[in-house]
Protein backbone atom coordinates (compact mmCIF):
# COMPACT_ATOMS: atom_id res chain seq x y z
CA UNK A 1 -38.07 114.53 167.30
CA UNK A 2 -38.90 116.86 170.17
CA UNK A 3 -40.97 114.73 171.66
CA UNK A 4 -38.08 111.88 171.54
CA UNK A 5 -35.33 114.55 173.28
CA UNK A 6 -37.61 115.22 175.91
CA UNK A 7 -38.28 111.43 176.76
CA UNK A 8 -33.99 111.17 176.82
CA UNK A 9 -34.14 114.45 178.98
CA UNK A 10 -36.38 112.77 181.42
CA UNK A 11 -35.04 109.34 181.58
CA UNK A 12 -31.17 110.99 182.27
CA UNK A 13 -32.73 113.00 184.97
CA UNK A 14 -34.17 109.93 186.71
CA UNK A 15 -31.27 108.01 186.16
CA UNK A 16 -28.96 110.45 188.10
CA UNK A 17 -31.97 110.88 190.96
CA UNK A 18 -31.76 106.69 191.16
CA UNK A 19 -27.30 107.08 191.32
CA UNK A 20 -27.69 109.99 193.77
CA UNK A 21 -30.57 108.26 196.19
CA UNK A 22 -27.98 105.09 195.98
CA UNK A 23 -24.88 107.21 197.16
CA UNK A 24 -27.42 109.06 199.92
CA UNK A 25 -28.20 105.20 201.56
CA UNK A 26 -24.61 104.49 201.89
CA UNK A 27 -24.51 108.11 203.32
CA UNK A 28 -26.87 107.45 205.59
CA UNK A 29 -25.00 103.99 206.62
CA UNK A 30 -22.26 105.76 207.65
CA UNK A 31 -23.38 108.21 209.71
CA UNK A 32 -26.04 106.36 211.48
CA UNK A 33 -23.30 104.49 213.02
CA UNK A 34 -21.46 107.18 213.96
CA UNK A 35 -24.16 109.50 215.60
CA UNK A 36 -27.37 107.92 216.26
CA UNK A 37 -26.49 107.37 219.53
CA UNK A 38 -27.07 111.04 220.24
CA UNK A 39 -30.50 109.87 220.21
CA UNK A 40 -30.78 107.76 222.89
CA UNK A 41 -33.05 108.12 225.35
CA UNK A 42 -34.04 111.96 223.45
CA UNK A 43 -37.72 112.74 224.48
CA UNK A 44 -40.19 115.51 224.28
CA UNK A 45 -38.98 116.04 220.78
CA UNK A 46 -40.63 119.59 219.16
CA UNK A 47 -41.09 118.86 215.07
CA UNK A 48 -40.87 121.69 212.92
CA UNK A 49 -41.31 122.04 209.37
CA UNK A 50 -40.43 124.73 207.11
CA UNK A 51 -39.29 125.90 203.77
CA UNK A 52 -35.66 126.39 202.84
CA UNK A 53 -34.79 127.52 199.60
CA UNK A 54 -37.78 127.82 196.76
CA UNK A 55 -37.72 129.79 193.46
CA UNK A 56 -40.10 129.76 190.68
CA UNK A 57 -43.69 130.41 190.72
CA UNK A 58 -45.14 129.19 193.76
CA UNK A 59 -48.35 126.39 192.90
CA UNK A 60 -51.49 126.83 194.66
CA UNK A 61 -51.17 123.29 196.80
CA UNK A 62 -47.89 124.87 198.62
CA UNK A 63 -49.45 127.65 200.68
CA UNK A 64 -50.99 124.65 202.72
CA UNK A 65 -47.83 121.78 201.86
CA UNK A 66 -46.60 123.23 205.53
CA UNK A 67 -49.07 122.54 207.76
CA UNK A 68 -49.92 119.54 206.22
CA UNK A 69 -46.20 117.98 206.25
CA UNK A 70 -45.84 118.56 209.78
CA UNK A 71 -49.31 116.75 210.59
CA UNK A 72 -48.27 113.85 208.08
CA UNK A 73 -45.11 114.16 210.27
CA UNK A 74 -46.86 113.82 213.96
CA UNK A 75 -49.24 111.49 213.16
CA UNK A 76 -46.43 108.61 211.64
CA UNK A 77 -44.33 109.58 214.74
CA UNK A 78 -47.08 109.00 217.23
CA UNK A 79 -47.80 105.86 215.19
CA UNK A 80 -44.44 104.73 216.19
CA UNK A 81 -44.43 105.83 219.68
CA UNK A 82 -41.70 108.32 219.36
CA UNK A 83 -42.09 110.40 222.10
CA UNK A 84 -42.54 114.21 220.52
CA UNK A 85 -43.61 117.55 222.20
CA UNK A 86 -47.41 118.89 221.90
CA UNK A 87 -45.75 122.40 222.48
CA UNK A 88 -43.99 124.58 220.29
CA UNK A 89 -41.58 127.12 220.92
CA UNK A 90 -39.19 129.54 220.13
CA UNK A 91 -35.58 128.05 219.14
CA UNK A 92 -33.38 128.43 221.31
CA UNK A 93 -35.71 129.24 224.81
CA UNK A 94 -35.64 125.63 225.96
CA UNK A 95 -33.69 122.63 226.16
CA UNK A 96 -36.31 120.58 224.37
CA UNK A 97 -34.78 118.73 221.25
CA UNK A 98 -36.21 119.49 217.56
CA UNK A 99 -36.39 117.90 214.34
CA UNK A 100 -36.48 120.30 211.77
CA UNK A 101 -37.49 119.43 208.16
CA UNK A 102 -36.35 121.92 205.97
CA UNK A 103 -38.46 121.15 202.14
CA UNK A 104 -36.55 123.15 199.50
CA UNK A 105 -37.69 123.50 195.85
CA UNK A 106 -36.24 124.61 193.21
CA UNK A 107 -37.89 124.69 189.01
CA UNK A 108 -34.23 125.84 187.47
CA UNK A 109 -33.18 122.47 185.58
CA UNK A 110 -29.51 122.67 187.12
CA UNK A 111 -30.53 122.02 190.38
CA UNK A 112 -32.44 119.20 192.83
CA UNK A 113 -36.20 119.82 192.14
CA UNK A 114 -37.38 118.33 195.60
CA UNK A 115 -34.80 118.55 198.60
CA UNK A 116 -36.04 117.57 202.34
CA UNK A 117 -33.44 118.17 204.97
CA UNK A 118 -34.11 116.44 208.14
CA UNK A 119 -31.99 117.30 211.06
CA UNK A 120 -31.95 116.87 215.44
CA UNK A 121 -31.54 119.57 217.25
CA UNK A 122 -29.99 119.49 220.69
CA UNK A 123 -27.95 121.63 223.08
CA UNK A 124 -24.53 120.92 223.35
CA UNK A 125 -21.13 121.96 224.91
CA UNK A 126 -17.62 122.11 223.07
CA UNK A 127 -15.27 119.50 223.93
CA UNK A 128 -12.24 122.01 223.44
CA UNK A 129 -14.45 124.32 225.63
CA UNK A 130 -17.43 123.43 228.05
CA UNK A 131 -18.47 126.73 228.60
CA UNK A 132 -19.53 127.15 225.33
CA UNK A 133 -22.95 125.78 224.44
CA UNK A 134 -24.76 125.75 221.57
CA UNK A 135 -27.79 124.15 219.68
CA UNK A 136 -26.37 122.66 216.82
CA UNK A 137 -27.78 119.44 214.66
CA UNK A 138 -25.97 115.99 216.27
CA UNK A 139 -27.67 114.45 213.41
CA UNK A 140 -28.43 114.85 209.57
CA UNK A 141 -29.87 113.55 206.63
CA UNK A 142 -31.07 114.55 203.42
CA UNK A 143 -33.00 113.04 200.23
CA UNK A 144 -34.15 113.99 196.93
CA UNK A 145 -36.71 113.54 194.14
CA UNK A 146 -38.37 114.63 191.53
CA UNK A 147 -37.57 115.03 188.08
CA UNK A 148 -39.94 117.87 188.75
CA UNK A 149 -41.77 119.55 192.05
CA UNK A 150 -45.30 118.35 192.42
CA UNK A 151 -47.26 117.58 195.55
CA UNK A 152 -46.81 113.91 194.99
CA UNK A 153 -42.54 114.52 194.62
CA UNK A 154 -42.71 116.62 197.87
CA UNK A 155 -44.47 113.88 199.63
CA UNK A 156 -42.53 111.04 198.52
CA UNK A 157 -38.94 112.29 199.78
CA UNK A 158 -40.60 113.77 202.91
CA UNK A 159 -42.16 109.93 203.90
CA UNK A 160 -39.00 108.84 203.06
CA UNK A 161 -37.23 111.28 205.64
CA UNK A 162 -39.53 110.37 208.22
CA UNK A 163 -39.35 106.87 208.01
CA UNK A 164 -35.08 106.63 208.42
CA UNK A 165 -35.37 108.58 211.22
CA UNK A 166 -37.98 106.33 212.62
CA UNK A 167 -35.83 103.37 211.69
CA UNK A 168 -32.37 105.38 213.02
CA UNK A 169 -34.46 106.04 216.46
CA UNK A 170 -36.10 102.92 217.39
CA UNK A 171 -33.04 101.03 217.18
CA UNK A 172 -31.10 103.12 219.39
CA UNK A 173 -33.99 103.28 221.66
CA UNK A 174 -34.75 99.28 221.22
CA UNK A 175 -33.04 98.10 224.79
CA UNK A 176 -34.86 100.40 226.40
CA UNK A 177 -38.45 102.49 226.71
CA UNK A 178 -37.73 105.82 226.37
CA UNK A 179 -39.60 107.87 229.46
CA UNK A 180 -42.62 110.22 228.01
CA UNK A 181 -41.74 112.65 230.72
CA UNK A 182 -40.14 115.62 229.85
CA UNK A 183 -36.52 115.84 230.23
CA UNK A 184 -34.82 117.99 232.82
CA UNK A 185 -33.18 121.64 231.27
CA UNK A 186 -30.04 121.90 232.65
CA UNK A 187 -28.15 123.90 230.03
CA UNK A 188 -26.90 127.27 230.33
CA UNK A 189 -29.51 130.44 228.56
CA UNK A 190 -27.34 132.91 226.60
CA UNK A 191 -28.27 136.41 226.06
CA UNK A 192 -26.58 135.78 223.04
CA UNK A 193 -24.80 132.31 221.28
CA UNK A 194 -21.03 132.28 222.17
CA UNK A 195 -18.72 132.23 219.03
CA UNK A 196 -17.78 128.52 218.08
CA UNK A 197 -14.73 130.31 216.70
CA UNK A 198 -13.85 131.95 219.40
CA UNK A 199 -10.18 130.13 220.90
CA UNK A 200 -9.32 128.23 217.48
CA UNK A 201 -5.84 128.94 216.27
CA UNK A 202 -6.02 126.25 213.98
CA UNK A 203 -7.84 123.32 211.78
CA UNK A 204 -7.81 120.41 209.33
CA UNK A 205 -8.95 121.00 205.83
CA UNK A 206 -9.67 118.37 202.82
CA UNK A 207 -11.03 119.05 200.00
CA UNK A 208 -12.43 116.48 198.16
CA UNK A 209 -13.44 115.87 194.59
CA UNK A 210 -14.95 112.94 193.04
CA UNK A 211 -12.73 110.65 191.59
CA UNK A 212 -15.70 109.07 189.02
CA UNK A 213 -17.21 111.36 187.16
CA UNK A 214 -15.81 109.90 183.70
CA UNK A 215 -15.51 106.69 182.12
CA UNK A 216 -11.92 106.13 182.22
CA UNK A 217 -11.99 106.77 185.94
CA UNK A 218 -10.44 110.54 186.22
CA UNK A 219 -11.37 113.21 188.18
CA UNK A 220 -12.21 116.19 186.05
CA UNK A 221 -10.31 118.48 187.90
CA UNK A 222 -7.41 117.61 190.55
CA UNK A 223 -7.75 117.22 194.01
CA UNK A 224 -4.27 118.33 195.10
CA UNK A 225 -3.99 121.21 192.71
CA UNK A 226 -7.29 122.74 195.12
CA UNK A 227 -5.88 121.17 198.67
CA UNK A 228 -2.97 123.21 197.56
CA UNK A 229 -4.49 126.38 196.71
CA UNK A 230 -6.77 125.91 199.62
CA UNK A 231 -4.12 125.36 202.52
CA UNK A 232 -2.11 128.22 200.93
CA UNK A 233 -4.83 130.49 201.41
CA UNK A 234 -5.61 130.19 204.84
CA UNK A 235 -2.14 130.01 206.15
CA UNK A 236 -1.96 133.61 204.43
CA UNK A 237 -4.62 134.35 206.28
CA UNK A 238 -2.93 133.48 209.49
CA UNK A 239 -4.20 130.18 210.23
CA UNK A 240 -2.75 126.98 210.78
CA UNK A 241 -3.05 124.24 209.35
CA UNK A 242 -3.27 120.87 211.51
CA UNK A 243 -1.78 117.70 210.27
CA UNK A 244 -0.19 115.94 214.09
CA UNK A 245 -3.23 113.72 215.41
CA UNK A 246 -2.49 114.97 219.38
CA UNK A 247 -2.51 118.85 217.91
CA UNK A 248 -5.65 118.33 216.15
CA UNK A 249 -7.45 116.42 219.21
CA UNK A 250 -6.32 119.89 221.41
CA UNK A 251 -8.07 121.56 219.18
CA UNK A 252 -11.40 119.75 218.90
CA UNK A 253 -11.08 117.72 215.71
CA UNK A 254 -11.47 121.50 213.85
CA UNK A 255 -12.05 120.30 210.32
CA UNK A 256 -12.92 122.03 207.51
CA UNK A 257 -14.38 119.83 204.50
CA UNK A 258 -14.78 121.29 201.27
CA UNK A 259 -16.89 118.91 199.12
CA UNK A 260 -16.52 119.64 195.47
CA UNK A 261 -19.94 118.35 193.58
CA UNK A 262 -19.67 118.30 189.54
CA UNK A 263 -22.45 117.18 187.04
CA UNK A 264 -20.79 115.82 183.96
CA UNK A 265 -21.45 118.72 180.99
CA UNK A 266 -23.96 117.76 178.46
CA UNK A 267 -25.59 116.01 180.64
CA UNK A 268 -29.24 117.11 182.39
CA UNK A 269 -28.54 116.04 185.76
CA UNK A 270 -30.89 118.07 188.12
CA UNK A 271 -27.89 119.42 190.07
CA UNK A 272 -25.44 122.42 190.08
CA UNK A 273 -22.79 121.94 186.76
CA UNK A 274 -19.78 122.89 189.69
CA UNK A 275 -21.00 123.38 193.25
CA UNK A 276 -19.16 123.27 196.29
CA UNK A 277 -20.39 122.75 200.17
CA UNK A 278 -18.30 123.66 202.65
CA UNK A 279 -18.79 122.50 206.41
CA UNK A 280 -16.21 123.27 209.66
CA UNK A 281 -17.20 120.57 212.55
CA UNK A 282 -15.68 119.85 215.79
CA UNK A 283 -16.07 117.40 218.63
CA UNK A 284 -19.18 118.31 220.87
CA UNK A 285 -20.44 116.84 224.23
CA UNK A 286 -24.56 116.49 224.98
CA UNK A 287 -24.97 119.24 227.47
CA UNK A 288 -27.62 116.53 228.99
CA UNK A 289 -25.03 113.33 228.86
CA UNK A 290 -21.36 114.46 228.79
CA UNK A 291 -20.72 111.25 228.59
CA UNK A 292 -21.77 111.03 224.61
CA UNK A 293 -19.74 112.68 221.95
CA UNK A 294 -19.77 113.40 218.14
CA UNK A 295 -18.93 116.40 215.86
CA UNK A 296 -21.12 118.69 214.52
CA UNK A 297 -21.21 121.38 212.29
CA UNK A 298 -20.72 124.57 213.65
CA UNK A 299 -20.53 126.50 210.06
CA UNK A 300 -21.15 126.28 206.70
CA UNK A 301 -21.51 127.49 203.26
CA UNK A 302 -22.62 126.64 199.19
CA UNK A 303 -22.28 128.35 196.74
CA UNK A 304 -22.04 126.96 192.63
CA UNK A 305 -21.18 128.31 189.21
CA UNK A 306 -21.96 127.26 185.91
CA UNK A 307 -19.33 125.32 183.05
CA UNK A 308 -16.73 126.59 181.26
CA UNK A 309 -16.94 127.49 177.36
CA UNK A 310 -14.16 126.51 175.00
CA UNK A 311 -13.64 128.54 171.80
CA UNK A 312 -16.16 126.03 170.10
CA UNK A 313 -18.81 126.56 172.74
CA UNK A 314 -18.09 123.20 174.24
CA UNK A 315 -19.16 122.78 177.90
CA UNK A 316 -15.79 121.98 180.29
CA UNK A 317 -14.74 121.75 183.94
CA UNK A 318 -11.98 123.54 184.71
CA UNK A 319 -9.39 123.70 187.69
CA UNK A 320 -10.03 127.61 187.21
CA UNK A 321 -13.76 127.45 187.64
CA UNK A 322 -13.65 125.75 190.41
CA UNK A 323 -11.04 126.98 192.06
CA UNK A 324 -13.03 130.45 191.72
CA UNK A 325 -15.81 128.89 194.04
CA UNK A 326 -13.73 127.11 196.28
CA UNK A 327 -11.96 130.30 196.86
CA UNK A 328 -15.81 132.24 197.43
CA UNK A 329 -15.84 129.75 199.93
CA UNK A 330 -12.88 130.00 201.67
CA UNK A 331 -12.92 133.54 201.58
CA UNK A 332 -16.54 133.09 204.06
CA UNK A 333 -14.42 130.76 206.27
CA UNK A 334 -11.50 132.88 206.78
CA UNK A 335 -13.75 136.20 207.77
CA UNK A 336 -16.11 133.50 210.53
CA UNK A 337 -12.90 132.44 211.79
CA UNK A 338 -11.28 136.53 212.03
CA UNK A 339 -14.56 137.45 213.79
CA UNK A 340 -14.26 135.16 215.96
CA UNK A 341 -10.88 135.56 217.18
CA UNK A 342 -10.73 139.17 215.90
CA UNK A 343 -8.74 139.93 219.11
CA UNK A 344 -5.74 137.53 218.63
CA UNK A 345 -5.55 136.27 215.29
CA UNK A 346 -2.94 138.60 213.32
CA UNK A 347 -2.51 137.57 209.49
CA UNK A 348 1.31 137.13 208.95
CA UNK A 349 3.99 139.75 207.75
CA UNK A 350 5.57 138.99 204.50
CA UNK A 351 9.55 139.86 204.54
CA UNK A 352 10.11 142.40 202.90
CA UNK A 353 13.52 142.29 201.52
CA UNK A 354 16.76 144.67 201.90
């Protein structure tokens, strides 16, 4: 009987792995149309590998999974002549691009059990502002496996990184060799990062929830009832929301998304039961080519919680729950965006009547 649950257990978790790899290609898709052409002509890349998030006992192949990754990594990009830096150093003290593979692991069943981030690296300047400049990531992509972390798990999503970007470089770089020389540096060097914040008086926000997590097609909890909550929030907090298309091009494209992720209860799915990911992008110009453009994040945040209980014990999603989590996120937003305009930005005076 045991031994029949934990087959079902198993099979559920690779089912959802197979639905969420599916909704990552289409992911992908989308953005590689959108901002691989940051990559054009990008040279003397750096590679870095390291280790987000990990919990549970540590196995004795991942003191070494490191060092390993990022030679696995080298060798497949030198295989396809993508030109990448023999140096390393510090983040920050050059201009040189980096792709950074974050490998996160996690042994709680709620969550992913193999995560690889893969992101570029470059320096760029705020559209809304050129004399700020940051490094921020122009691109992004993520994949996961499992149904639980072993060397094998690690190395499959990892390859599988590798090769899109690969695949996402070589055909922006296809019409053209890309030089092997080093590229000039002509960005700015900070003492300190200036504060992305810093000027914004206002921004988009959407939240969105997914519209298919049950059979008969309705969301669990409603998507207006938390845009609501969320815009009424930050205009109490003093800031404006943008919904005119010339005021929110003045302003950058600011846009906060807050993506609400829900596993269905009952159900082992090898993610969070409610989590929620919040990102604030705006439009950004290659300090190296002004002439290309894209948004990028510039903050973000996650945080989840677990289901509700009803009186019987049964596991729910409620608008409360996640409303509580949407609002730990907001709450994050609202104190970036006060520090960074902690000069101007005055939360508004509530009448108080006669």
């Amino acid at each position: 009987m045991n031994s029949s649950a934990n087959r079902s257990s198993v099979i559920i978790k690779i089912s959802v792995l197979i639905i969420l790899l599916l909704s990552l290609t289409a992911q992908l898709a989308a953005q590689t149309v959108e901002k691989a052409q940051t990559m054009e002509g990008l040279r003397d890349i750096e590679v870095v590998v390291k280790y987000g998030h990990v919990d549970g006992q540590q196995a004795e192949w991942q003191s070494t999974m490191l060092e390993r990754l990022e030679d696995r990594a080298r060798h497949l990009l030198e295989d396809a002549e993508v030109p990448i830096s023999q140096l390393t150093e510090e983040a920050g003290k050059t201009n040189r691009p980096r792709l950074v593979f974050t490998i996160s692991l996690s042994r709680k069943p709620e969550t992913d059990p193999v995560r690889v981030d893969g992101e570029v690296f470059q320096k760029v300047r705020l559209w809304r502002d050129s004399a700020k400049e940051l490094e921020l990531a122009t691109w992004t992509m993520y994949g996961v496996g499992g149904p639980t972390v072993t060397r094998k798990s690690v190395l499959d999503v990892f390859d599988g990184q590798v090769a899109e970007f690969i695949k996402t470089y070589r055909e922006v770089n296809s019409a053209s060799p890309v030089s092997t020389q080093p590229a000039a540096d002509k960005s700015a060097q900070f003492t300190s990062p200036p504060n992305p914040f810093e000027g914004l008086k206002s921004t988009r926000v959407y939240v969105s929830v997914p519209q298919d997590m049950m059979s008969d097609g309705r969301p669990p909890v409603s998507q207006e009832f938390l845009q609501n909550a969320a815009e009424t929030k930050l205009k109490k907090a003093g800031i404006k929301i943008i919904r005119d298309t010339n005021e929110a091009e003045a302003a950058g494209n600011a846009t906060l998304h807050v993506w609400v992720k829900l596993s269905p209860p009952n159900a082992e799915a090898g993610a969070p039961p409610v989590g929620v990911e919040s990102t604030f992008s705006q439009w950004v110009r290659l300090a190296n080519d002004p002439e290309k453009q894209t948004d990028a994040v510039t903050w973000k945040s996650q945080a989840s919680v677990p289901f509700a209980k009803t009186d019987n014990g049964v596991l729910v999603i409620t608008d409360e729950a996640v409303l509580k989590v949407v609002n730990r996120q907001l709450d994050e937003f609202i104190e970036a965006f006060k520090a960074g305009n902690a000069r101007r930005l005055k939360p508004k005076k509530t009448a108080v009547p006669e």
